[in-house]
PDB file of N, CA and C in Angstrom:
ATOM      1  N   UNK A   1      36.950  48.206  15.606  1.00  0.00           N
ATOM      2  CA  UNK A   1      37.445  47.262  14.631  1.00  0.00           C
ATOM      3  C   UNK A   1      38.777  46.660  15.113  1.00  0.00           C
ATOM      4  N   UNK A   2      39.462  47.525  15.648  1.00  0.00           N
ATOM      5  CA  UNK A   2      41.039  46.857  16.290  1.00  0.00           C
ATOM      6  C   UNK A   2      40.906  45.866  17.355  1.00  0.00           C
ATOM      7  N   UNK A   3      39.879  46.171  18.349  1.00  0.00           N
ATOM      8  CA  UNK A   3      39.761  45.607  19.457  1.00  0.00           C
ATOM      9  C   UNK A   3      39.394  44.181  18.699  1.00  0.00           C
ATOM     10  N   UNK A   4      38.187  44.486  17.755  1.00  0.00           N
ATOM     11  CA  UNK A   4      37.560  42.660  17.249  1.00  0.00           C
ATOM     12  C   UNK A   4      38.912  42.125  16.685  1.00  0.00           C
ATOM     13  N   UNK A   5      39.579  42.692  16.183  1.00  0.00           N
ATOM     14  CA  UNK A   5      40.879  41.930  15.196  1.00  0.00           C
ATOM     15  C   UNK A   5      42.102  41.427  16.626  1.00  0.00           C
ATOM     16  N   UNK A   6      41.994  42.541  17.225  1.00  0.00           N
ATOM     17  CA  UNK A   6      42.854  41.386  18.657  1.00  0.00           C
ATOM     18  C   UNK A   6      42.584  40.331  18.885  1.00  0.00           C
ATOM     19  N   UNK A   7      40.978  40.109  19.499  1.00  0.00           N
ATOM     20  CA  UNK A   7      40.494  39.149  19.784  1.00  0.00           C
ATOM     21  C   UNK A   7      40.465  37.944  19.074  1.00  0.00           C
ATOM     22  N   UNK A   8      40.541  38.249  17.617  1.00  0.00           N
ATOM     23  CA  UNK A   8      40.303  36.952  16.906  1.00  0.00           C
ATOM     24  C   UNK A   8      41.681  36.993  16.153  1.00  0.00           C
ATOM     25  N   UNK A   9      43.114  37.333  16.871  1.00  0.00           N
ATOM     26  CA  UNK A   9      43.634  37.211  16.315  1.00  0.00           C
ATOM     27  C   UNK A   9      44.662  36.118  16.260  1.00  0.00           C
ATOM     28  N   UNK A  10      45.126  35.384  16.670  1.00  0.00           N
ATOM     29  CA  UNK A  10      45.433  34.096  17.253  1.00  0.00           C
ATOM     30  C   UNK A  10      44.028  32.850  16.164  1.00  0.00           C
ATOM     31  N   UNK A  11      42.488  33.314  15.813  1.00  0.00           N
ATOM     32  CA  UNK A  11      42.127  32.191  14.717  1.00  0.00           C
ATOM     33  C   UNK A  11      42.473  33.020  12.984  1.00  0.00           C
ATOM     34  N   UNK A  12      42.729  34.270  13.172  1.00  0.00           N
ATOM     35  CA  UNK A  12      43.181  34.915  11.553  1.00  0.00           C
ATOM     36  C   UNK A  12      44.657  33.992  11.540  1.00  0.00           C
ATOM     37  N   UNK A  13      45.882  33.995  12.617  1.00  0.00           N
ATOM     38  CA  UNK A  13      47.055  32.906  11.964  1.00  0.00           C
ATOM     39  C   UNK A  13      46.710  31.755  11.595  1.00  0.00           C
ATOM     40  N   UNK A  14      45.688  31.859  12.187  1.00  0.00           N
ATOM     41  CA  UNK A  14      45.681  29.484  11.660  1.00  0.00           C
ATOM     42  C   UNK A  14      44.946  29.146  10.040  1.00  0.00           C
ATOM     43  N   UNK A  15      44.371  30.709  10.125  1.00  0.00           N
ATOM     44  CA  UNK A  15      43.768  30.571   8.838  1.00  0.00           C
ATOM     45  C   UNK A  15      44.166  31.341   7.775  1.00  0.00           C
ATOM     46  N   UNK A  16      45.818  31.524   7.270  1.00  0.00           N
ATOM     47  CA  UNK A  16      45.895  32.710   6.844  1.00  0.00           C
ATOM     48  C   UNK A  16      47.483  32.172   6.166  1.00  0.00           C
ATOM     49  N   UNK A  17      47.508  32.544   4.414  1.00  0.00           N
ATOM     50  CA  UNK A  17      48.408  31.736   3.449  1.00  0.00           C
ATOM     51  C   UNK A  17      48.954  32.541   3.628  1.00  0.00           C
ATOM     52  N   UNK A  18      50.165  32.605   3.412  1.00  0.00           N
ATOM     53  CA  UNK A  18      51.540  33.403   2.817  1.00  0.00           C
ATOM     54  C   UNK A  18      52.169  32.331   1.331  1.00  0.00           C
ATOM     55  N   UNK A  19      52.339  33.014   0.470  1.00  0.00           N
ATOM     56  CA  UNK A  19      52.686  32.617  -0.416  1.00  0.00           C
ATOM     57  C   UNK A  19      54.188  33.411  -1.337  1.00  0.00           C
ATOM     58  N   UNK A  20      55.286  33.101  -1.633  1.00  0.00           N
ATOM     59  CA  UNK A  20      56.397  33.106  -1.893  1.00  0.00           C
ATOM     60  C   UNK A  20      56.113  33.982  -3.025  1.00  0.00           C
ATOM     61  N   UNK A  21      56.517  35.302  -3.438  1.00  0.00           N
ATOM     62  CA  UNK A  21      56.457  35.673  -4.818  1.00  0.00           C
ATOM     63  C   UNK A  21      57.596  35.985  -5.856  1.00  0.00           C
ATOM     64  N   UNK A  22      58.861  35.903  -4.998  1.00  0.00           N
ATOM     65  CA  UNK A  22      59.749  35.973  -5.551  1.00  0.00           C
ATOM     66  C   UNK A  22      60.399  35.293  -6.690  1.00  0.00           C
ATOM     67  N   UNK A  23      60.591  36.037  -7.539  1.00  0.00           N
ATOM     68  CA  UNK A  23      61.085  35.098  -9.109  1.00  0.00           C
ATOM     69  C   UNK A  23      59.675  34.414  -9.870  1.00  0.00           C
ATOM     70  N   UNK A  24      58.566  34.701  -9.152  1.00  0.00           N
ATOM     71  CA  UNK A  24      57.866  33.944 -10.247  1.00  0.00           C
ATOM     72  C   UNK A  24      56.630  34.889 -10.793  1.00  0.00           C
ATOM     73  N   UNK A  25      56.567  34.256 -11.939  1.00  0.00           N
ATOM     74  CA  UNK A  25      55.403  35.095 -12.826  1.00  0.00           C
ATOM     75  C   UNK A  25      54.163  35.010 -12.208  1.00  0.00           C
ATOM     76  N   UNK A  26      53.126  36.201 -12.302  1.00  0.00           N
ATOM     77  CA  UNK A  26      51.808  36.390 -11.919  1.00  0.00           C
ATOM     78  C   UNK A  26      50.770  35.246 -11.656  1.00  0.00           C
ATOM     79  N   UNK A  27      51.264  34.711 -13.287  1.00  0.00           N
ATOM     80  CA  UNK A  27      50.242  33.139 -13.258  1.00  0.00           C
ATOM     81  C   UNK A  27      50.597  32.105 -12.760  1.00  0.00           C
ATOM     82  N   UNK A  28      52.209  32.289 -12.291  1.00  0.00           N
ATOM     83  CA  UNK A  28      52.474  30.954 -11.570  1.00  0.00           C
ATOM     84  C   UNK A  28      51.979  31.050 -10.080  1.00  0.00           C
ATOM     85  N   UNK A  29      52.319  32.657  -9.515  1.00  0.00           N
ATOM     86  CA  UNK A  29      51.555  32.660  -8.067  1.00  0.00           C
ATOM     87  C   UNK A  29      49.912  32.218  -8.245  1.00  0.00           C
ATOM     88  N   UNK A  30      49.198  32.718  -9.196  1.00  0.00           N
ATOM     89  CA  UNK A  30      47.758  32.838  -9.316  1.00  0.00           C
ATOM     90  C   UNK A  30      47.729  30.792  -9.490  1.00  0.00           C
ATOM     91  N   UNK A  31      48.699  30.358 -10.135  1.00  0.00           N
ATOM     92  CA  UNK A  31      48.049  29.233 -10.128  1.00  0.00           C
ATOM     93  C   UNK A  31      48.541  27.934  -8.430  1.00  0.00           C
ATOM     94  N   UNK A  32      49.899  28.555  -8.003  1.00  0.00           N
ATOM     95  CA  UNK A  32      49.838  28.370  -6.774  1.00  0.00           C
ATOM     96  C   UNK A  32      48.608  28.364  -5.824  1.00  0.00           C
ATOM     97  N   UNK A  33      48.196  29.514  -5.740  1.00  0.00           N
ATOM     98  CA  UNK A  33      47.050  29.699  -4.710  1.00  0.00           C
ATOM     99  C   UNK A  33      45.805  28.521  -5.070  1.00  0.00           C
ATOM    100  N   UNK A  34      45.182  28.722  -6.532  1.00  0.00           N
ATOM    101  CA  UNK A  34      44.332  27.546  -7.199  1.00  0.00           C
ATOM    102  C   UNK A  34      44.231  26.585  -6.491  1.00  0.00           C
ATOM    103  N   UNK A  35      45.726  25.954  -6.634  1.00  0.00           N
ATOM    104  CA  UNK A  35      46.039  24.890  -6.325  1.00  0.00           C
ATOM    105  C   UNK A  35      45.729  24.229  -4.871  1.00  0.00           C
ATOM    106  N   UNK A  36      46.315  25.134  -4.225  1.00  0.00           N
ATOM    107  CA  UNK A  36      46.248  25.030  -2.473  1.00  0.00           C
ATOM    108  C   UNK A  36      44.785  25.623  -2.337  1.00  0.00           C
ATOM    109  N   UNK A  37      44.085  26.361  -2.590  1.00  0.00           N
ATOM    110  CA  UNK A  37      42.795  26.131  -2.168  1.00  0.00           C
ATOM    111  C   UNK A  37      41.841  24.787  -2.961  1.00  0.00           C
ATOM    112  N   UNK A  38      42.116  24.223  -3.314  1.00  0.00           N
ATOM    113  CA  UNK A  38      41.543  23.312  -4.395  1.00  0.00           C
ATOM    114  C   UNK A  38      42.122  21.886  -3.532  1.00  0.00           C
ATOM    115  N   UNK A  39      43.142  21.743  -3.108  1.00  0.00           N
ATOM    116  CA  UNK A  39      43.627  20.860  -1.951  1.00  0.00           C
ATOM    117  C   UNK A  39      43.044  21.332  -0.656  1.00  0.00           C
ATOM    118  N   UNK A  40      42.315  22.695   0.095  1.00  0.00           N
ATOM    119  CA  UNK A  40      41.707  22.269   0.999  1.00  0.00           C
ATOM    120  C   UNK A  40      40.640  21.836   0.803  1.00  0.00           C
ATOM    121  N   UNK A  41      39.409  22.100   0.141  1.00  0.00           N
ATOM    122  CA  UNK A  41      38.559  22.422  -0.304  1.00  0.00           C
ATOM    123  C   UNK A  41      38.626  20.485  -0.197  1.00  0.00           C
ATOM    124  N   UNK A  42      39.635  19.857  -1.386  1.00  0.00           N
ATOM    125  CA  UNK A  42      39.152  18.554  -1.206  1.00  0.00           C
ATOM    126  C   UNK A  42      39.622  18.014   0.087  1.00  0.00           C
ATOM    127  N   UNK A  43      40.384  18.513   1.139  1.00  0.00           N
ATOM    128  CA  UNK A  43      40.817  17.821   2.304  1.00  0.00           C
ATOM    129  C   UNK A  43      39.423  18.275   3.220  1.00  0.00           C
ATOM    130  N   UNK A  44      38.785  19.005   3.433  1.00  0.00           N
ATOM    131  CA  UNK A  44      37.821  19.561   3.899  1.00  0.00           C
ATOM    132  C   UNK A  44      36.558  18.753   3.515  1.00  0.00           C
ATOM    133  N   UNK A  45      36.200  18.396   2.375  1.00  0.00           N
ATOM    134  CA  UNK A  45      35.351  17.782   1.812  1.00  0.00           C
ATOM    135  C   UNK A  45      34.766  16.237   2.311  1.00  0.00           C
ATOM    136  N   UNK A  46      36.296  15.822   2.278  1.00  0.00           N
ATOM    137  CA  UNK A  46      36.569  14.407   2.777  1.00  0.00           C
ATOM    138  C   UNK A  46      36.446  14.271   4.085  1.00  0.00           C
ATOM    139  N   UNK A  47      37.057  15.385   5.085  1.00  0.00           N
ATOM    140  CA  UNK A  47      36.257  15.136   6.200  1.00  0.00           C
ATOM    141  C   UNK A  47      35.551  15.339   6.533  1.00  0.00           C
ATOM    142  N   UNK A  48      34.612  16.437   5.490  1.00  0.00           N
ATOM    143  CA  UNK A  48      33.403  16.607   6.626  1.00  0.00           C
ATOM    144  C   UNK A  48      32.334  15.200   5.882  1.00  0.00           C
ATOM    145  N   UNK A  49      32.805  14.341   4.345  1.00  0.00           N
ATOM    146  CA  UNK A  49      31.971  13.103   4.985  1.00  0.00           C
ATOM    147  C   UNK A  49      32.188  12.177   5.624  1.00  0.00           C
ATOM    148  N   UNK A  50      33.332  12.018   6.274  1.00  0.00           N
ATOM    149  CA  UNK A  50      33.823  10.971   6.606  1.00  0.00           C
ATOM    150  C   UNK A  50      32.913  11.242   8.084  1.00  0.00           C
ATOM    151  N   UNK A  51      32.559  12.654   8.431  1.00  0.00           N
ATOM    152  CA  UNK A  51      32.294  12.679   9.946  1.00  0.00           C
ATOM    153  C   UNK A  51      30.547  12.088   9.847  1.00  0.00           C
ATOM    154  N   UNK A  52      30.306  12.346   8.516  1.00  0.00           N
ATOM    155  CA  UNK A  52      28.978  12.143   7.689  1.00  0.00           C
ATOM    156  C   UNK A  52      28.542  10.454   7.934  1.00  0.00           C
ATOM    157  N   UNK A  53      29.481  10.041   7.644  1.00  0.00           N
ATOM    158  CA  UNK A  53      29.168   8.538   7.315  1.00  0.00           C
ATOM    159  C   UNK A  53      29.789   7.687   8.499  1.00  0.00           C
TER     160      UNK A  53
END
């Protein structure tokens, strides 16, 4: 398991949030994250039709 996580470890940074928790309430992190996956999700979307069309 260590050896596979070396190897792919250099594509786990490119894909991988850190998010700030300091000073803020549960639901404000929980709605942070929402948010930013909900912005890739539509940045992702858009390109994969743009590669579509």
């Amino acid at each position: 398991m260590k050896e596979l996580f070396e190897e792919r470890r250099e594509i786990y940074s490119l894909h991988n949030s850190r998010v700030e928790t300091d000073h803020l309430e549960a639901e404000e992190v929980a709605n942070y994250i929402v948010d930013t996956l909900k912005l890739g999700w539509d940045l992702y979307s858009k390109k994969k039709v743009y590669r579509l069309g």
